[in-house]
Protein backbone atom coordinates (compact mmCIF):
# COMPACT_ATOMS: atom_id res chain seq x y z
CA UNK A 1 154.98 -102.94 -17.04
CA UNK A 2 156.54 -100.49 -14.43
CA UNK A 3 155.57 -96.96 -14.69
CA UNK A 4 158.79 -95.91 -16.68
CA UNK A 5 157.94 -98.44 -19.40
CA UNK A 6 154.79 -96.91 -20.33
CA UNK A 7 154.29 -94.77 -23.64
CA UNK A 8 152.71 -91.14 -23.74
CA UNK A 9 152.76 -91.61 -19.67
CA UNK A 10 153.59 -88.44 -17.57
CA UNK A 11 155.69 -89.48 -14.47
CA UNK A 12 156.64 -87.33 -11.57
CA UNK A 13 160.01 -87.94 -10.20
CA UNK A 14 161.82 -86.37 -7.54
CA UNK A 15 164.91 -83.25 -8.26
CA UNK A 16 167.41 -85.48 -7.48
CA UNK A 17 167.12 -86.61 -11.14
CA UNK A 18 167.44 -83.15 -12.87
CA UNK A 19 170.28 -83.73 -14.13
CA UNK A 20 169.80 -87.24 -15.69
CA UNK A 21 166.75 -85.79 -16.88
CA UNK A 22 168.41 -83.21 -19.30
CA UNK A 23 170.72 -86.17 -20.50
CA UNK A 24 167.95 -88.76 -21.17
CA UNK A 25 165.98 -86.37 -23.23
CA UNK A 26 169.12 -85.83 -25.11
CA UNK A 27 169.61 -89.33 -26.40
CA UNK A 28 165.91 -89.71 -26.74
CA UNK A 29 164.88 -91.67 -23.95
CA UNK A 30 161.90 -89.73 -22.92
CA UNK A 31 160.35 -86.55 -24.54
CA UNK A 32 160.75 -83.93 -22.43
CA UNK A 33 160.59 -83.05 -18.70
CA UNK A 34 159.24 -79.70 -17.54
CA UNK A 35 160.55 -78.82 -13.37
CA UNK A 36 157.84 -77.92 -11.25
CA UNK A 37 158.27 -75.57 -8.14
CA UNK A 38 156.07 -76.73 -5.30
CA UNK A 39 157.19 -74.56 -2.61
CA UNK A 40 159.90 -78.00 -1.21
CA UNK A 41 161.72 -79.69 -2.56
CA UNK A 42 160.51 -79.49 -6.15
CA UNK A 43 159.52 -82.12 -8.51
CA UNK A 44 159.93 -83.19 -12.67
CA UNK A 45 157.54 -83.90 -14.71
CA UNK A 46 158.75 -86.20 -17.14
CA UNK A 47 156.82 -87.37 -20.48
CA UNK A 48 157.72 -90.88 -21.58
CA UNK A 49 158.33 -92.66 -24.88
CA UNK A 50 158.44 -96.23 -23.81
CA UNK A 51 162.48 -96.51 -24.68
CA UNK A 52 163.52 -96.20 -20.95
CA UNK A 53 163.68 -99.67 -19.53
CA UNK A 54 165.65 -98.83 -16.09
CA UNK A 55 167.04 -95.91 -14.16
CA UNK A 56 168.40 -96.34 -10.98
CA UNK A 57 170.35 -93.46 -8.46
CA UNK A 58 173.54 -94.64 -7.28
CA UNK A 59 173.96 -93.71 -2.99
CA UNK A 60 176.42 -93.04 -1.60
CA UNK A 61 177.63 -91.21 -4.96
CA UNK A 62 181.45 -92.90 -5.25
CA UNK A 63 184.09 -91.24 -7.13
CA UNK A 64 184.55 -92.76 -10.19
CA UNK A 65 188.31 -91.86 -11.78
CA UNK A 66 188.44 -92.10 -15.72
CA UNK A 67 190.12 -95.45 -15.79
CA UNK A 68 187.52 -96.76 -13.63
CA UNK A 69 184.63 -95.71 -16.15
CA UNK A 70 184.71 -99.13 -17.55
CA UNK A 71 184.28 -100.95 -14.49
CA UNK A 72 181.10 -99.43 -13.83
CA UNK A 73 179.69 -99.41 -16.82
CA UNK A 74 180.29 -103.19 -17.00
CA UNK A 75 178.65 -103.80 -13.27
CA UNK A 76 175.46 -101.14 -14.11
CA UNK A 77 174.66 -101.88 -17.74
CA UNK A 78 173.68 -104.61 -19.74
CA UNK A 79 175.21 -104.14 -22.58
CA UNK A 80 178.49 -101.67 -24.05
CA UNK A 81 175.73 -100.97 -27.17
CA UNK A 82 173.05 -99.29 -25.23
CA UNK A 83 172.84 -97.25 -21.73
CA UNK A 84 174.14 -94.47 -20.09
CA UNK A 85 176.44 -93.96 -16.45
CA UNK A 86 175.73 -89.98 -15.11
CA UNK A 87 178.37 -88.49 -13.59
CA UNK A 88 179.00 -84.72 -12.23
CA UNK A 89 182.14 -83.84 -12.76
CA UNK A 90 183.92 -80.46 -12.42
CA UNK A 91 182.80 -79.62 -15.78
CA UNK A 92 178.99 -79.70 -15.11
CA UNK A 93 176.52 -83.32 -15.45
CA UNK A 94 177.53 -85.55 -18.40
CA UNK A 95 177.47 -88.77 -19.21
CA UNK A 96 180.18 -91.39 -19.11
CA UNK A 97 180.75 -91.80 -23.03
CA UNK A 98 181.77 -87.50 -22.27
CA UNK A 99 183.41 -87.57 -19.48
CA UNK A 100 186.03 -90.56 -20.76
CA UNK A 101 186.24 -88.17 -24.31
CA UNK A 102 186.89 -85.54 -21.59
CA UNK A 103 189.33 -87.50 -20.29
CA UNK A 104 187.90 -85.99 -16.63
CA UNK A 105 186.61 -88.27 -13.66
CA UNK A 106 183.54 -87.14 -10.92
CA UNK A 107 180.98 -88.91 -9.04
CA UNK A 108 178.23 -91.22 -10.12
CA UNK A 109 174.85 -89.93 -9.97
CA UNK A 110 172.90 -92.62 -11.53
CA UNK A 111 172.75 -94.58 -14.87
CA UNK A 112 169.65 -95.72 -17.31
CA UNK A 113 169.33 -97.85 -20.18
């Protein structure tokens, strides 16, 4: 198993996932996640339940307008039923299921399923 499958693990991941962080706890795919100030760049500590199968950072972050929501979701995820896109939009980090209910486009950040 890869170190995000892993129950009760802690993992240590890097800032550039803050945001997805907040959303995954929010749906339940990990615990919780504490930020840790190391004096650079930072770092996350990040408790797992053994529900988070994948999560990937999209780079370079492309712009992803609101009718083009579904396009990515279909190339990132395996299924409409499960997973999450993260986008930063003008109106702070969401997902994409908020940002289409938003009706409000941004870049992608990163998804996870």
């Amino acid at each position: 198993k890869q170190w995000y499958q892993r129950r009760g693990r802690e993992a240590v991941v890097s800032t550039q996932r803050t945001g997805s962080s907040g959303i995954n706890a929010e749906y339940g795919y990990i615990d919780e996640f504490e930020v840790v100030d190391d004096h650079r760049a930072g770092k996350i500590v990040v408790m797992l339940n053994g529900r988070l199968n994948k999560c990937g950072v999209i780079s370079p972050r492309f712009d992803v307008c609101v009718s083009d929501i579904e396009k990515w979701t279909t190339n990132l995820l395996p299924s409409r039923q499960f997973g999450k896109l993260v986008l930063t939009t003008s109106s702070g980090i969401m997902d994409h299921e908020e940002a289409r209910r938003k009706h409000t486009g941004g870049k992608i950040l990163g998804f996870f399923y």
